[in-house]
C-alpha atoms as a PDB file:
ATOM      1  CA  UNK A   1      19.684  -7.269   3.566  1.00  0.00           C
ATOM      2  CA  UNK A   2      19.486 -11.162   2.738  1.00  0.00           C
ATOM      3  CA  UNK A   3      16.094 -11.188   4.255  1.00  0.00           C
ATOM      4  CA  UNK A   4      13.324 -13.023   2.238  1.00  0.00           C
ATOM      5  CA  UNK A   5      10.650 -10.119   1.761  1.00  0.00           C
ATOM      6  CA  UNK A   6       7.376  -9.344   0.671  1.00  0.00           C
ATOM      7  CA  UNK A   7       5.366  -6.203  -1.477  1.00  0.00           C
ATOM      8  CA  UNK A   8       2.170  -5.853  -0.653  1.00  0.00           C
ATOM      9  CA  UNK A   9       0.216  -3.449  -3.278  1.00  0.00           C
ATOM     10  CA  UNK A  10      -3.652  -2.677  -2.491  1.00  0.00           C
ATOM     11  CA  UNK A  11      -5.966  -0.052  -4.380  1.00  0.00           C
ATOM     12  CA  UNK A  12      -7.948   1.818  -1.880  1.00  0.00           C
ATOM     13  CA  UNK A  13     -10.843   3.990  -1.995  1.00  0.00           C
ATOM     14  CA  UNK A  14      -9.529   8.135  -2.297  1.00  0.00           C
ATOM     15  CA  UNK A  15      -8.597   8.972   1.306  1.00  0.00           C
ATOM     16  CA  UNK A  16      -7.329   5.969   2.940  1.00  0.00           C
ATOM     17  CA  UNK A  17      -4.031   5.230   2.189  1.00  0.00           C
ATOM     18  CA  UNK A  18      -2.346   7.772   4.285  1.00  0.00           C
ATOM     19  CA  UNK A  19      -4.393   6.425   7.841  1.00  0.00           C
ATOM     20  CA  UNK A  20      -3.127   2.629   6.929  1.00  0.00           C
ATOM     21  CA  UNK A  21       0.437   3.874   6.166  1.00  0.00           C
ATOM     22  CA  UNK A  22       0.800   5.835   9.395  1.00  0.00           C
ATOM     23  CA  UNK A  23      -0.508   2.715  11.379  1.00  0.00           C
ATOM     24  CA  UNK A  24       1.590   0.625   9.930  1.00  0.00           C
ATOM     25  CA  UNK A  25       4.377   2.743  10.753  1.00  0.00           C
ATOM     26  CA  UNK A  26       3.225   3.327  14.666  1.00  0.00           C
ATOM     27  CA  UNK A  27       2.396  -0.009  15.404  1.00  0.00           C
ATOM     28  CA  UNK A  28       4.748  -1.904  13.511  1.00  0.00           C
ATOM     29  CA  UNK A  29       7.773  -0.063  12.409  1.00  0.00           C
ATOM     30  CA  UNK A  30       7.662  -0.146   8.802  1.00  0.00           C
ATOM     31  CA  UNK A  31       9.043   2.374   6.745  1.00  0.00           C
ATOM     32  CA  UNK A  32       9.704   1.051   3.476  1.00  0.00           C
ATOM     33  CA  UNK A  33       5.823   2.323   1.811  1.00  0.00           C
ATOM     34  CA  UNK A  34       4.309   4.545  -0.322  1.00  0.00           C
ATOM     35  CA  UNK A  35       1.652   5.789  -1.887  1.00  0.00           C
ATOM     36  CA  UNK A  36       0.118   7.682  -4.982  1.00  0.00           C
ATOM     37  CA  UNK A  37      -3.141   8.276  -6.448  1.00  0.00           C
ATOM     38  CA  UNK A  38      -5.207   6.644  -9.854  1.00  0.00           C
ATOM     39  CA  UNK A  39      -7.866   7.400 -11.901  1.00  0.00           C
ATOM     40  CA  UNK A  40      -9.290   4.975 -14.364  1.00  0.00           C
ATOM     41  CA  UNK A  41     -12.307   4.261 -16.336  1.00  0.00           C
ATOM     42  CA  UNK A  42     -14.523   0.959 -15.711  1.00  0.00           C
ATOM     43  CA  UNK A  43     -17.403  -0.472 -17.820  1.00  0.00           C
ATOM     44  CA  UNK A  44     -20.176  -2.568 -17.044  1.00  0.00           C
ATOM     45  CA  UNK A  45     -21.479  -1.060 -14.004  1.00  0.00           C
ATOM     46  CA  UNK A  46     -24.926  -1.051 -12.505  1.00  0.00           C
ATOM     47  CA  UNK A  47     -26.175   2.726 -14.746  1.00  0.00           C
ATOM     48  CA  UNK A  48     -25.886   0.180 -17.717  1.00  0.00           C
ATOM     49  CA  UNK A  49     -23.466  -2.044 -19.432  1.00  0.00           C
ATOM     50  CA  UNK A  50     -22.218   0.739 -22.410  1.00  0.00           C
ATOM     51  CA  UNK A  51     -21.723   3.268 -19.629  1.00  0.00           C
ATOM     52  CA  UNK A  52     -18.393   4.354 -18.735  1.00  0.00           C
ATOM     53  CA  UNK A  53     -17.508   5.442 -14.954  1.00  0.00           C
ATOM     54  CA  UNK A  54     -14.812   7.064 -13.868  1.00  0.00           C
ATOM     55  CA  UNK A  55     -13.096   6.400 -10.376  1.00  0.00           C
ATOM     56  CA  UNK A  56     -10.320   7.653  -8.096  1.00  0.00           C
ATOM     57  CA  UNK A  57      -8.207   5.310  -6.283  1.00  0.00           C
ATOM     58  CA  UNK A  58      -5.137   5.533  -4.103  1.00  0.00           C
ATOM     59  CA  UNK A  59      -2.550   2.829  -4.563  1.00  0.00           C
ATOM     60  CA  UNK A  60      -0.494   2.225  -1.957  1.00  0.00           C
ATOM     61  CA  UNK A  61       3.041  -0.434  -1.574  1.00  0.00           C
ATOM     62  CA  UNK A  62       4.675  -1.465   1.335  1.00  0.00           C
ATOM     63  CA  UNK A  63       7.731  -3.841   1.641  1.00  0.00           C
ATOM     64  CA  UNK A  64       7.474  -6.061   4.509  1.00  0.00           C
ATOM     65  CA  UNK A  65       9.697  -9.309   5.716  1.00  0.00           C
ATOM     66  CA  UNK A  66       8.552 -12.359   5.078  1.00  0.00           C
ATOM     67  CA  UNK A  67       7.894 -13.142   8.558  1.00  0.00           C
ATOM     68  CA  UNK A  68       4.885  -9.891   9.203  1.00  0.00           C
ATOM     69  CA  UNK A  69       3.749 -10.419   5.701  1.00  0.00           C
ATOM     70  CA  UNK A  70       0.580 -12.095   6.079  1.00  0.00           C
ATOM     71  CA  UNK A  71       0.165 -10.266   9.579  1.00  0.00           C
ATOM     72  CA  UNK A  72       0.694  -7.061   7.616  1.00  0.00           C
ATOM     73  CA  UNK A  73      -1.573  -7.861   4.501  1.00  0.00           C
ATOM     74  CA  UNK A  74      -4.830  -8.661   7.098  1.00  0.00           C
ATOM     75  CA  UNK A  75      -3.921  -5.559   8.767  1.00  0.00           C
ATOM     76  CA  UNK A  76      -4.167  -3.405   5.300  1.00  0.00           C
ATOM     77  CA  UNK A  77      -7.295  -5.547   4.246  1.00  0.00           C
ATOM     78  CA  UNK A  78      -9.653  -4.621   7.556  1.00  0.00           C
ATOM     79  CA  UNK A  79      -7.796  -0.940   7.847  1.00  0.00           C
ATOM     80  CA  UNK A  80      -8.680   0.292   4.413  1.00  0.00           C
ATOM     81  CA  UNK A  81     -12.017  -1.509   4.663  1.00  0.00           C
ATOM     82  CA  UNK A  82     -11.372  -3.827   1.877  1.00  0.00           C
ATOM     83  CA  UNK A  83     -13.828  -6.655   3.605  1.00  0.00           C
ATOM     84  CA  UNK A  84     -16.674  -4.661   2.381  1.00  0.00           C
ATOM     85  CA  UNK A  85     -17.766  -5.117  -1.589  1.00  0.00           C
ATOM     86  CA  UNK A  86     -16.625  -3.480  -4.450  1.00  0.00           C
ATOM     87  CA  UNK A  87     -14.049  -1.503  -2.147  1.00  0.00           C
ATOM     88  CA  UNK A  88     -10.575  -2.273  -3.124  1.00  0.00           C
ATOM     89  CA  UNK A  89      -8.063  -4.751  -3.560  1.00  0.00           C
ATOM     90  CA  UNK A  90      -4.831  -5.790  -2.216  1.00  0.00           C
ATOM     91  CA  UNK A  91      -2.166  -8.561  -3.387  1.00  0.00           C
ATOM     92  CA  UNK A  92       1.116  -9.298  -2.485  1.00  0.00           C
ATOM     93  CA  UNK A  93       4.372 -10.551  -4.107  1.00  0.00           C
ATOM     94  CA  UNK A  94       7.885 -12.370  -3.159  1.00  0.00           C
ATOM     95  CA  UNK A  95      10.523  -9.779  -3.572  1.00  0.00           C
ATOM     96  CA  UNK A  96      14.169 -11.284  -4.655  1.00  0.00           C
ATOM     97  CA  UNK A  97      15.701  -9.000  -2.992  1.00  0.00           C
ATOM     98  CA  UNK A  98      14.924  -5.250  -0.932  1.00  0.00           C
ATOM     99  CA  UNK A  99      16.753  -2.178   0.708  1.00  0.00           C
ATOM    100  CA  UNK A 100      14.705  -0.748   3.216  1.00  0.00           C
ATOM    101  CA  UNK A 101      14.584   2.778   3.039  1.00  0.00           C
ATOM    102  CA  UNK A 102      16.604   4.153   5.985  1.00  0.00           C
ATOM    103  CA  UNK A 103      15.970   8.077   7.250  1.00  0.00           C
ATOM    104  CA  UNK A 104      19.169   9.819   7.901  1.00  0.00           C
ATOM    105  CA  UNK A 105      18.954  10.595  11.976  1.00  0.00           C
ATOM    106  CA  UNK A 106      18.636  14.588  12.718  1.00  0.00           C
ATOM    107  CA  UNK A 107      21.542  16.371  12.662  1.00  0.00           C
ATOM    108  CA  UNK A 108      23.681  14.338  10.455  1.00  0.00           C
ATOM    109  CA  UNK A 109      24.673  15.990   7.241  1.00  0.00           C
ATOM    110  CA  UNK A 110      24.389  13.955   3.960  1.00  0.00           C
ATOM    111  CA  UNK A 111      26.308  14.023   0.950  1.00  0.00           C
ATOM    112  CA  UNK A 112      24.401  16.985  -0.577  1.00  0.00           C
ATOM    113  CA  UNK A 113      24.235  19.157   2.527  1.00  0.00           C
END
């Protein structure tokens, strides 16, 4: 594909991801996403500035054309309820180039089969 493209990555509270990916393969046909889960340690929170927190996110990437990008990033922003404080965050990126991930149609036989 020669198609200018777009990765949008967002960090979203433990349960989400999986609801916003399915969506955004419904209503919109993507297929190129994915997801996995983090766990880090912050400082400076409000039990006192030399206390450390620990926190689960999930982290989740889709590759979108140029065109749906911002469409797609405003959908994954309100979805995941990133519009509300200290929830998330989401960014996105130009890609130089992308494959889409393709699934093989049932009943076809692949290479290892």
């Amino acid at each position: 594909m020669n198609e200018r493209s777009r990765l949008i990555t967002a960090f979203l509270p433990s349960g989400r991801a999986t609801g916003v990916l399915e969506r955004l393969r419904k209503e919109h046909g993507l297929s190129s996403m994915a997801y996995h889960h983090a766990r880090g340690i912050g400082t400076g929170t409000r039990r006192g500035r030399n206390t450390f927190v620990s926190t689960e996110r999930e982290v989740i990437t889709v590759l979108v054309p140029d065109a749906q990008a911002d469409e797609i990033f405003r959908i994954i922003y309100y979805a995941a309820g990133l519009n509300a404080p200290n929830t998330g965050l989401v960014f996105m990126e130009r890609v130089l180039r992308m494959s889409a991930m393709i699934e093989p149609e049932a009943g076809t036989k692949t290479e290892t089969d």
